[in-house]
Protein backbone atom coordinates (compact mmCIF):
# COMPACT_ATOMS: atom_id res chain seq x y z
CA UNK A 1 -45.89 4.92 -14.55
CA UNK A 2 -48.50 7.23 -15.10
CA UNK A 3 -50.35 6.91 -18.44
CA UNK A 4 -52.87 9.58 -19.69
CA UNK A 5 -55.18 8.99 -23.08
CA UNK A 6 -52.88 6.16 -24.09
CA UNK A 7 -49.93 8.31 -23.57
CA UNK A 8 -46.86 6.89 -21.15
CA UNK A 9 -45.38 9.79 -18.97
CA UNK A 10 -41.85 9.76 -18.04
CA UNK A 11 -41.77 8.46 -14.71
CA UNK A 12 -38.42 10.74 -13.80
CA UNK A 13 -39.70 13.97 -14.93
CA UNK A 14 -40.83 16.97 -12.63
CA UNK A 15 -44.40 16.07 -12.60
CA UNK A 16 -45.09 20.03 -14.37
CA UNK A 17 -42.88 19.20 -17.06
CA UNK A 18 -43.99 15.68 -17.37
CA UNK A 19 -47.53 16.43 -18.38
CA UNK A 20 -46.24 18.16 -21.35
CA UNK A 21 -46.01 15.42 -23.38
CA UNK A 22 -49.65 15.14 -23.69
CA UNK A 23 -50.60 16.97 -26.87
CA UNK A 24 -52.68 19.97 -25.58
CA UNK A 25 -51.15 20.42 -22.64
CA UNK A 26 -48.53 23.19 -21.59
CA UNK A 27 -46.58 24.17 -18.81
CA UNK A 28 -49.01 26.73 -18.09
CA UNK A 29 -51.99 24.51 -17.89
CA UNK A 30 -49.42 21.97 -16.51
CA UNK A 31 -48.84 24.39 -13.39
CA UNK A 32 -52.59 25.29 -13.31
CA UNK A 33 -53.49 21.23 -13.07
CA UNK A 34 -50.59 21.34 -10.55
CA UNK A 35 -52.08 24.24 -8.47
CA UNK A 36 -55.77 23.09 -8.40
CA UNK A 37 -54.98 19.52 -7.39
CA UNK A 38 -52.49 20.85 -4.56
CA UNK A 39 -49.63 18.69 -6.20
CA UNK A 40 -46.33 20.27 -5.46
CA UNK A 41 -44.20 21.88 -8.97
CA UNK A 42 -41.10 19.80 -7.82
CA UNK A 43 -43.00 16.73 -7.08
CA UNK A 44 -41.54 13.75 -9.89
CA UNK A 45 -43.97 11.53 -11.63
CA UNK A 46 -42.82 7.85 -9.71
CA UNK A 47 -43.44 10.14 -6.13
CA UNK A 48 -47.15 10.92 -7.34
CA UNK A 49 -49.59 8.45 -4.99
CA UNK A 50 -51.96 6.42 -6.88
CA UNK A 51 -54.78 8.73 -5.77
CA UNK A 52 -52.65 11.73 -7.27
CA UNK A 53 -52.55 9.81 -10.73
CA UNK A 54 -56.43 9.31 -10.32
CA UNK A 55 -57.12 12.60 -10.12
CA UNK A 56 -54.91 13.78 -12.50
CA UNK A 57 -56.20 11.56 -15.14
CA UNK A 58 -59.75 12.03 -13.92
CA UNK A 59 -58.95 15.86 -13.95
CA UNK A 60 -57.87 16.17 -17.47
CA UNK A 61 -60.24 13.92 -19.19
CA UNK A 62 -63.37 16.34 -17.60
CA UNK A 63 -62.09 19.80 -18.35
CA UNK A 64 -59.71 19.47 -21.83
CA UNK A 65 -60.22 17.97 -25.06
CA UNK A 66 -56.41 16.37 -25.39
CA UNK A 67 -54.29 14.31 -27.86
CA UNK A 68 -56.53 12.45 -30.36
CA UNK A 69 -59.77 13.94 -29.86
CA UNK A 70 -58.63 17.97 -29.95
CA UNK A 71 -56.40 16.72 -33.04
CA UNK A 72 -59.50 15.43 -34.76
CA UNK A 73 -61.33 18.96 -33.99
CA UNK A 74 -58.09 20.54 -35.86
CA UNK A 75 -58.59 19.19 -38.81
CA UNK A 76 -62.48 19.10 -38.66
CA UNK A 77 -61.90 23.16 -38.56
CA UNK A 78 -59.41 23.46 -41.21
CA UNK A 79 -61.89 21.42 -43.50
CA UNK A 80 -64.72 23.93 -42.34
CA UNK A 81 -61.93 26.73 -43.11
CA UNK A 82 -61.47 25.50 -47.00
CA UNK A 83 -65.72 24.13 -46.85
CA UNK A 84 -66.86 27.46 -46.77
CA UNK A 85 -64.18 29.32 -48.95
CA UNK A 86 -62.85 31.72 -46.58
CA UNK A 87 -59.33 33.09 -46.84
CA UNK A 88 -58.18 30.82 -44.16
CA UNK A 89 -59.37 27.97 -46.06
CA UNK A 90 -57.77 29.40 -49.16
CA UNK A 91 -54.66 29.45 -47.79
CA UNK A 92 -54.43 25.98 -46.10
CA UNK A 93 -55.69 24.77 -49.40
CA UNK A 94 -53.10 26.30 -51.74
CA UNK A 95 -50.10 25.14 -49.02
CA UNK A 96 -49.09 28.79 -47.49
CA UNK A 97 -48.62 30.15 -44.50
CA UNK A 98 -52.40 30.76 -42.78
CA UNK A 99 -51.59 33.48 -40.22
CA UNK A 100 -50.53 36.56 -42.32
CA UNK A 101 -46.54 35.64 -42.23
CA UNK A 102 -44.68 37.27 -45.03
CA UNK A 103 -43.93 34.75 -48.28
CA UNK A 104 -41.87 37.02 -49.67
CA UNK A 105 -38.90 36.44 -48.25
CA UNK A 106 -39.72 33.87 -45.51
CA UNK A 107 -42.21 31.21 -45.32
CA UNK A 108 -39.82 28.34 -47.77
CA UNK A 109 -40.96 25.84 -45.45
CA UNK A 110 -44.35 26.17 -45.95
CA UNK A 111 -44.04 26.83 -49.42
CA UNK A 112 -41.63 24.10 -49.72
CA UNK A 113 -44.53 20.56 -49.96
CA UNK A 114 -46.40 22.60 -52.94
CA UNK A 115 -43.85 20.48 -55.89
């Protein structure tokens, strides 16, 4: 069983698909990790060598800021956002949606956790 940042991997997953369950990760940077460390696409997670694992978990913990840590620089920026008054931070304040989305007629579940 592979196990990244504290995070168990399915062990009968494609190995590209597998690595998605690390928040931070997608299957594009899955296929990119897949491609640089010459790890086939189709390759499942219990085939992976113990070397493989090594360098996968070596890989990722040098070159991406993943699960807790890039969650904890989410929120630091959203509290910069609403430190420093922008309209970002105005919005994530006041509960709607941040990204220029319509309200009027969409956006209830965003709007929805201001009762």
């Amino acid at each position: 069983m592979l196990i990244i940042f504290g995070k168990k991997i399915s062990s009968n997953k494609k190995i590209r698909y597998a690595l998605k369950e690390v928040f931070g990760i997608g299957i594009s940077t899955a296929n990119n990790i897949c491609n640089i460390l010459s790890i086939s696409h189709n390759t499942k997670t219990f085939d992976l060598t113990e070397q493989q694992k090594i360098d996968i978990s070596s890989y990722l913990k040098e070159h991406f800021l993943l699960d807790a840590m890039l969650k904890t620089q989410i929120q630091t920026n959203i509290q910069r956002y609403i430190a420093i008054n922008s309209v970002r931070g105005f919005r994530h304040r006041s509960k709607l949606p941040v990204r220029g989305q319509r309200t009027h007629s969409n956006g209830r579940t965003r709007k929805r956790s201001i009762n």
